[in-house]
C-alpha atoms as a PDB file:
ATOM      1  CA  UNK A   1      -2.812 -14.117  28.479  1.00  0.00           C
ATOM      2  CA  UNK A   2      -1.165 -11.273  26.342  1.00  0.00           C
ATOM      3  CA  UNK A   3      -2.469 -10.524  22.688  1.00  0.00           C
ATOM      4  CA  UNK A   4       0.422 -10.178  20.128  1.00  0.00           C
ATOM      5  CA  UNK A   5      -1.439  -9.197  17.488  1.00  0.00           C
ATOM      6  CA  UNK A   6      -1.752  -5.366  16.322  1.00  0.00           C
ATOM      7  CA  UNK A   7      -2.904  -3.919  13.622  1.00  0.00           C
ATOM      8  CA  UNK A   8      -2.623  -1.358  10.683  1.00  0.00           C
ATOM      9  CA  UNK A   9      -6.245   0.395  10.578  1.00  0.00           C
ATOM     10  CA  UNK A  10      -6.564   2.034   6.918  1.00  0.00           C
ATOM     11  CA  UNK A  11      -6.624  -0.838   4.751  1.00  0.00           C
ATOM     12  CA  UNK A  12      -7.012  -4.068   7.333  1.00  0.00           C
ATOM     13  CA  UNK A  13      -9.530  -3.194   9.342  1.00  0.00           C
ATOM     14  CA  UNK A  14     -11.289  -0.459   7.051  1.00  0.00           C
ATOM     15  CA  UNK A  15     -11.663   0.183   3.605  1.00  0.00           C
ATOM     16  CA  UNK A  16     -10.690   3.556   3.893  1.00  0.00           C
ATOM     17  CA  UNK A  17      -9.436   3.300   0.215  1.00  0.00           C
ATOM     18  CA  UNK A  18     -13.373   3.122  -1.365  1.00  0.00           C
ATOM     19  CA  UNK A  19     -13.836   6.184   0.637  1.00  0.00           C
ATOM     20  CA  UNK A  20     -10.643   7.917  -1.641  1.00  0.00           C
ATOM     21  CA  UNK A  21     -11.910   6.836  -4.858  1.00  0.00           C
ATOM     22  CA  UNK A  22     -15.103   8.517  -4.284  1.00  0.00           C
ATOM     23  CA  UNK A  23     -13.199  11.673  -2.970  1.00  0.00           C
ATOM     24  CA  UNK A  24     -10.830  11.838  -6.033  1.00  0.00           C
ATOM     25  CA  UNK A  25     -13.828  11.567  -8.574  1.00  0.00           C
ATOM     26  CA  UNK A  26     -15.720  14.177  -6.117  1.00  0.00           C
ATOM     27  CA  UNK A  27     -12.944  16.802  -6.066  1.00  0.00           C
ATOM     28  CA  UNK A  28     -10.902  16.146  -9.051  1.00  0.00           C
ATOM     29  CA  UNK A  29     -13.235  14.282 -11.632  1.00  0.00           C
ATOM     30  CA  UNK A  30     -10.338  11.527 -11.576  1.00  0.00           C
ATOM     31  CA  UNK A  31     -12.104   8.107 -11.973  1.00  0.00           C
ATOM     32  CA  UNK A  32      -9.629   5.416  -9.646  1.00  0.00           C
ATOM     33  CA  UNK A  33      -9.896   1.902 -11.582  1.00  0.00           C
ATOM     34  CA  UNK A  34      -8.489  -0.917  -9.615  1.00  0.00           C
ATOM     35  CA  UNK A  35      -8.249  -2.718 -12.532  1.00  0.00           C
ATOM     36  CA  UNK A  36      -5.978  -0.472 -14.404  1.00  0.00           C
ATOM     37  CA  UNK A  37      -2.586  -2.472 -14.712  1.00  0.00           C
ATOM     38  CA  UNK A  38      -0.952   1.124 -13.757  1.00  0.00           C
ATOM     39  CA  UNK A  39      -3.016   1.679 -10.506  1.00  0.00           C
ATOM     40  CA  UNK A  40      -0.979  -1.211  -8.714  1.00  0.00           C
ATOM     41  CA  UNK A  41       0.815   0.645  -7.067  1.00  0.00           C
ATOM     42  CA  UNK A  42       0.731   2.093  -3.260  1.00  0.00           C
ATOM     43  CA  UNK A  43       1.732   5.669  -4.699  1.00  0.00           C
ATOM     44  CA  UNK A  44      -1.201   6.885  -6.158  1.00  0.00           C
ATOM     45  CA  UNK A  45       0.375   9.917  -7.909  1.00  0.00           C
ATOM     46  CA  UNK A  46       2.861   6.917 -10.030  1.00  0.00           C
ATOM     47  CA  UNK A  47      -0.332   7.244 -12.508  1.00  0.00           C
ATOM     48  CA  UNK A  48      -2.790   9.936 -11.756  1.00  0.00           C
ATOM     49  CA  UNK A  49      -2.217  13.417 -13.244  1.00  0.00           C
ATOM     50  CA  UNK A  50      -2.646  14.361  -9.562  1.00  0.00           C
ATOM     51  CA  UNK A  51      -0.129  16.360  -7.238  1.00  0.00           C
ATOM     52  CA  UNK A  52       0.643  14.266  -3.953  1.00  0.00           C
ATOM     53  CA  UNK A  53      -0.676  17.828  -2.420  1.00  0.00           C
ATOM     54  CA  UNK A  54      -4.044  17.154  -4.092  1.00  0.00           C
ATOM     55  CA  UNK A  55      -3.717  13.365  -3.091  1.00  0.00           C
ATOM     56  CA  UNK A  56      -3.827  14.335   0.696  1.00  0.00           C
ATOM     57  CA  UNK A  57      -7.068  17.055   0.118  1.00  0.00           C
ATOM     58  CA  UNK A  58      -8.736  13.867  -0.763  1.00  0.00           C
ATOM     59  CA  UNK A  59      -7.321  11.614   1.807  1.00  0.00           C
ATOM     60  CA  UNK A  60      -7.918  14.276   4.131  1.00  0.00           C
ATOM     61  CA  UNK A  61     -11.699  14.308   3.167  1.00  0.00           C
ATOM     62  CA  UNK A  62     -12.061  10.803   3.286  1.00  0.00           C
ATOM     63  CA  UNK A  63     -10.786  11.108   6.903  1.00  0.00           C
ATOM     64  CA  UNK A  64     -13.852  13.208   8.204  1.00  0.00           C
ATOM     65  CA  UNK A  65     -16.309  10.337   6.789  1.00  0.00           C
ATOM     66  CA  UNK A  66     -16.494   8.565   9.761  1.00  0.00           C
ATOM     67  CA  UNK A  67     -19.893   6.626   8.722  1.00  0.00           C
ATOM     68  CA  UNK A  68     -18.917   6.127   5.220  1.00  0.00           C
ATOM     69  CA  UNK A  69     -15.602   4.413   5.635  1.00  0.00           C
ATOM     70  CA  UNK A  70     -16.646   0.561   5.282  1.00  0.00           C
ATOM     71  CA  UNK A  71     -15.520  -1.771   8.371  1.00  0.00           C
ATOM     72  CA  UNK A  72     -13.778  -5.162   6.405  1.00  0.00           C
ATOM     73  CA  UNK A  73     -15.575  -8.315   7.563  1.00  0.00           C
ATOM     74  CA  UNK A  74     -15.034  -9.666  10.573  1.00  0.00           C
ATOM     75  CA  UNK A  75     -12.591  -6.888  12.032  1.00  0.00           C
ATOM     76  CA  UNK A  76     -14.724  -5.598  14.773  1.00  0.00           C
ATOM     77  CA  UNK A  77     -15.465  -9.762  15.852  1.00  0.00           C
ATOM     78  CA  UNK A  78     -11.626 -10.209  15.882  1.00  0.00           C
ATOM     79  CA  UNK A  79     -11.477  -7.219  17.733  1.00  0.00           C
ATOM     80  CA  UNK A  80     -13.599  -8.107  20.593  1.00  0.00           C
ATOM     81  CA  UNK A  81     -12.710 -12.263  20.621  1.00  0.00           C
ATOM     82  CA  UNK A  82      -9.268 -11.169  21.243  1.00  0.00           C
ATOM     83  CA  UNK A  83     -10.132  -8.809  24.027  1.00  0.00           C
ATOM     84  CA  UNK A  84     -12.254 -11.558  25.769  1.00  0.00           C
ATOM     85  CA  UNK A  85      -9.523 -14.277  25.287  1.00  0.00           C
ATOM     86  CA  UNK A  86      -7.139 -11.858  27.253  1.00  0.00           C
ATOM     87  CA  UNK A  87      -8.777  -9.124  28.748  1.00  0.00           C
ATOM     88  CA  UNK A  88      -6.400  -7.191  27.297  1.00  0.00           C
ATOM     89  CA  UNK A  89      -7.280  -4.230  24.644  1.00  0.00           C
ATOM     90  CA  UNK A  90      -5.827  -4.669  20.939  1.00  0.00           C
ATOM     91  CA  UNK A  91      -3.350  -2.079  19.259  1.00  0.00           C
ATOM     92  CA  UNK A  92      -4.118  -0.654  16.214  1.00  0.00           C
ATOM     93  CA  UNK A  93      -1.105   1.237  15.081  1.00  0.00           C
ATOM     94  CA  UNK A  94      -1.112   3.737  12.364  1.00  0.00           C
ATOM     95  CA  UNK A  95       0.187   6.228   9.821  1.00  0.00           C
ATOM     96  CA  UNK A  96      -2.301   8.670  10.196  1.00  0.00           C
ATOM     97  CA  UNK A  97      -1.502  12.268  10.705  1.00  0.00           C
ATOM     98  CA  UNK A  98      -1.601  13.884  14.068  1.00  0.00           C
ATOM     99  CA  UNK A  99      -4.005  16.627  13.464  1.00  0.00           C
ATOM    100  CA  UNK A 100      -6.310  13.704  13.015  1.00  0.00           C
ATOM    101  CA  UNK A 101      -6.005  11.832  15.859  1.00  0.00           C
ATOM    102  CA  UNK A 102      -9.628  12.558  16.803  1.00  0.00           C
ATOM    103  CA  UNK A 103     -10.538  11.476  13.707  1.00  0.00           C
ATOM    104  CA  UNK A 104      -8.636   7.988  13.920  1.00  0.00           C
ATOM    105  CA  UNK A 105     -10.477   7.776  17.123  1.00  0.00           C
ATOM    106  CA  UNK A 106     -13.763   7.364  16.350  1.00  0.00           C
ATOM    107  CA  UNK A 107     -13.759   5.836  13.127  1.00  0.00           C
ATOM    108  CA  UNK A 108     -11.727   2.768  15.317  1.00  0.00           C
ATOM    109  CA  UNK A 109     -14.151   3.486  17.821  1.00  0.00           C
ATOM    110  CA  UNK A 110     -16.716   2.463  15.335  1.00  0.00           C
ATOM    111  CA  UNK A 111     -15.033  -0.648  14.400  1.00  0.00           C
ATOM    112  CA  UNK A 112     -14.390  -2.025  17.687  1.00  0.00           C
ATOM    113  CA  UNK A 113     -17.763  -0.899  19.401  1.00  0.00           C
ATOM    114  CA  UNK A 114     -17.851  -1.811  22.944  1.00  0.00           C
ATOM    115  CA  UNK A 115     -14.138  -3.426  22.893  1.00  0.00           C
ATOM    116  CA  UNK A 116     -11.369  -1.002  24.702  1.00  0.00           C
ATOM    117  CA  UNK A 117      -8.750  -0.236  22.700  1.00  0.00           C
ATOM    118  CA  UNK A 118      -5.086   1.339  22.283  1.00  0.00           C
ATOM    119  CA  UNK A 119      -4.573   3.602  19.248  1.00  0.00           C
ATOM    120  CA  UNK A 120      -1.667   4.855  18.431  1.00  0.00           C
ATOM    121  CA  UNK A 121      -0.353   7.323  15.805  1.00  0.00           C
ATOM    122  CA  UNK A 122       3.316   6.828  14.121  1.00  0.00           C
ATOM    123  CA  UNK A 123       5.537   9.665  14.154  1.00  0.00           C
ATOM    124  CA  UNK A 124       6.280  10.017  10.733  1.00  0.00           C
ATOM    125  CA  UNK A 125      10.016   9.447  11.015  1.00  0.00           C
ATOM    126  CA  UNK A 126       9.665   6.835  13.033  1.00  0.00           C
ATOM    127  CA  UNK A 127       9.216   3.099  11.873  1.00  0.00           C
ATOM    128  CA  UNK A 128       6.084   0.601  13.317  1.00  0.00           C
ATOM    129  CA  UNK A 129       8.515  -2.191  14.538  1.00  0.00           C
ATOM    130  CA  UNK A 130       9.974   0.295  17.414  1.00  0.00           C
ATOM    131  CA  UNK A 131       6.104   0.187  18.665  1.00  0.00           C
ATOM    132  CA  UNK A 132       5.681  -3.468  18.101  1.00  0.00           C
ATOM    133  CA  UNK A 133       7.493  -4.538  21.394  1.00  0.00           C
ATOM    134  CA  UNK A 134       6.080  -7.811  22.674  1.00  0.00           C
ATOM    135  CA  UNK A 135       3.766  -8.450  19.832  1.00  0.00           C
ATOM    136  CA  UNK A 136       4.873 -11.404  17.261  1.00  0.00           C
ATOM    137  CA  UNK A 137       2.241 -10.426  14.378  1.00  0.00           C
ATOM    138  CA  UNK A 138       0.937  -7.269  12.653  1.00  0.00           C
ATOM    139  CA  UNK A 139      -1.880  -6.960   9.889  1.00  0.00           C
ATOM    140  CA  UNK A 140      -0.510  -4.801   6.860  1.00  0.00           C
ATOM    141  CA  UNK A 141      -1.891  -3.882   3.943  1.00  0.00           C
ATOM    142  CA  UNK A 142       1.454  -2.047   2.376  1.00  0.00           C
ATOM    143  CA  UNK A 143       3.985  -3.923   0.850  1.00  0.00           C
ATOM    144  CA  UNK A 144       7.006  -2.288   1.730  1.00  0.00           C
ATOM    145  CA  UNK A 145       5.411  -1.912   5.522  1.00  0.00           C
ATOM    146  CA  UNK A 146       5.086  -6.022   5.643  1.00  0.00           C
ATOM    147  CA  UNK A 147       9.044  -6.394   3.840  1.00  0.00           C
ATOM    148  CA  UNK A 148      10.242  -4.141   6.838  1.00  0.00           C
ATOM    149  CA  UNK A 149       8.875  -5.868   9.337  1.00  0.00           C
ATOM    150  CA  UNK A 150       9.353  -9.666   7.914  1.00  0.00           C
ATOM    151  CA  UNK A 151      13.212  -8.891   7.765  1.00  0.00           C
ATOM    152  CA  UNK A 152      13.040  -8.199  11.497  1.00  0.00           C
ATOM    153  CA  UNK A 153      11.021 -11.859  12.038  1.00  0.00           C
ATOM    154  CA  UNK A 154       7.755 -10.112  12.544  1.00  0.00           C
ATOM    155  CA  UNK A 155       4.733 -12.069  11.376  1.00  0.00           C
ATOM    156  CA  UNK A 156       3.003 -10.286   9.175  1.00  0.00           C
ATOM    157  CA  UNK A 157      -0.680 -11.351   7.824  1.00  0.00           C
ATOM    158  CA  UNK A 158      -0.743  -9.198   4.728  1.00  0.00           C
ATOM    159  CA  UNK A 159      -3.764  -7.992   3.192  1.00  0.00           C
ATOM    160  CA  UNK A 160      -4.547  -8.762   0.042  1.00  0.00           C
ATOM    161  CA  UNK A 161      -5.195  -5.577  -2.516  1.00  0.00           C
ATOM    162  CA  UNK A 162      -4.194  -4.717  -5.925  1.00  0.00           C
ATOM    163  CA  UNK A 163      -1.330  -2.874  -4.846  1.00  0.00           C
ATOM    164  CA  UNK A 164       0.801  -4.916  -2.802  1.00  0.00           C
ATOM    165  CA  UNK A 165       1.355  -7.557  -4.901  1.00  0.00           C
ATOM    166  CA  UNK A 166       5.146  -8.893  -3.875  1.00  0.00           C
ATOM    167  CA  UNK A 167       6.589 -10.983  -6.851  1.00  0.00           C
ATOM    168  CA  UNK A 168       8.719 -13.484  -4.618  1.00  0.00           C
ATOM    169  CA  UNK A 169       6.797 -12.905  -1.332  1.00  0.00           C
ATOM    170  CA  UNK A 170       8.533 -16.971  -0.738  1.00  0.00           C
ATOM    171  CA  UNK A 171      11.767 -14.617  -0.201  1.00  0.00           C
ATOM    172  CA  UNK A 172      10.084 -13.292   2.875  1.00  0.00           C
ATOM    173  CA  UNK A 173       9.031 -15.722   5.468  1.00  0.00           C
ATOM    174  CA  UNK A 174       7.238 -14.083   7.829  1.00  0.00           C
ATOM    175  CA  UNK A 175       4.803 -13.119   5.532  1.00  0.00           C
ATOM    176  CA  UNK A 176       1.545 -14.330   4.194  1.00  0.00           C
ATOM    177  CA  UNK A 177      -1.304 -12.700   2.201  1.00  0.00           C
ATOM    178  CA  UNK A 178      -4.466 -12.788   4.224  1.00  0.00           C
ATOM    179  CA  UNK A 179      -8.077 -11.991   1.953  1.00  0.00           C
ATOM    180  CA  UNK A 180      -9.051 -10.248   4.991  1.00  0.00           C
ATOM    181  CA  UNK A 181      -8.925  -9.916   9.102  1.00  0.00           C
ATOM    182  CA  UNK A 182     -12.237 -12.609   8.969  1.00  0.00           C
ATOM    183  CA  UNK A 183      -9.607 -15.335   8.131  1.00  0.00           C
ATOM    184  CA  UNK A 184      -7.992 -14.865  11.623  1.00  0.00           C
ATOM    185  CA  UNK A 185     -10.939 -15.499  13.563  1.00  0.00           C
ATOM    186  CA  UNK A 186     -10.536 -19.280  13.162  1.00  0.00           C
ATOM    187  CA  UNK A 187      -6.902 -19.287  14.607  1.00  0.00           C
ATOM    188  CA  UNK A 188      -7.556 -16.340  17.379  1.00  0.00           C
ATOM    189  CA  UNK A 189      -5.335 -18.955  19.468  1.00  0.00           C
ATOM    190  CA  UNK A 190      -1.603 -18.137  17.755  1.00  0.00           C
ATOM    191  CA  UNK A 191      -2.361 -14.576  18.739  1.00  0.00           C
ATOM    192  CA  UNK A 192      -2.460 -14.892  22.032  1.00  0.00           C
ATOM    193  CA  UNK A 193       0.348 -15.916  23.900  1.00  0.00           C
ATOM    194  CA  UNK A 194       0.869 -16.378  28.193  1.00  0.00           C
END
């Protein structure tokens, strides 16, 4: 049996996102309300008086809290289900920088516990289908991540958050908004394939 399921770490499997808020009130004194109508938005600097240079101090802080970063429900279970349907470990894929690759490593480390894993970092230029060979299905949180990948008939369980909200989402097919990885659990069976 072969998983083909990956997924996106910073906003599927953790809440990496709390960890920011706290970080821009920390350092800047910038309160992040989710339920500001202007705050739905992936680009953070669309509505804060912030510089996207003082946007990465604090997601570069948030980084180093490897103990703070909240694991979503259910993402370390899905995690080790699917490694014990196939013996095979699951791919998380992400944006993440390079210098923080260590980083990236033990926070997944974290979430998956005692399940082996494969973690790999995008290049920046690059795009996540052309690491998505063999799989069928990858958990998203970003909009424009999930439209990419639906127009080349990926699968694509979409997180739901207040800023990926995607006004005709019938338009795209292959994807469907997801409250969180715990709703997977159920149907670990359509991730695995022979």
């Amino acid at each position: 049996m072969k998983i083909s399921i990956a997924f996106d770490l910073d906003g599927s499997l953790i809440n990496l996102m709390a960890v920011i808020k706290t970080k821009i009130f920390e350092i800047y004194g910038v309160e992040y309300d989710e339920s500001d109508p202007k705050c739905c938005t992936y680009n953070l600097t669309n509505w804060m008086d912030l510089t996207s240079k003082e946007l990465w101090i604090a997601f570069r802080e948030a980084y180093k809290d490897i103990n703070g970063v909240p694991i979503y429900p259910g993402a370390t279970e899905l995690l080790a289900k699917l490694y014990e349907k196939t013996n095979e470990p699951p791919m998380i894929l992400t944006a993440r920088p390079f210098d923080t690759a260590d980083l990236a490593y033990k926070i997944v480390k974290r979430v998956a516990k005692k399940t082996p894993f494969s973690l790999i970092l995008k290049h920046p230029s690059a795009h996540k289908s052309q690491y998505l060979h063999g799989y069928k299905y990858y958990v998203e949180d970003r909009r424009r991540t999930a439209i990419e990948l639906s127009d080349l008939d990926f699968k694509v369980p979409l997180v739901r958050t207040h800023y990926n909200e995607i006004e005709f989402v019938g338009c795209y097919p292959g994807i469907f908004y997801i409250n969180g990885v715990h709703e997977l659990i159920p149907d670990i069976d359509y991730f695995t394939s022979v």
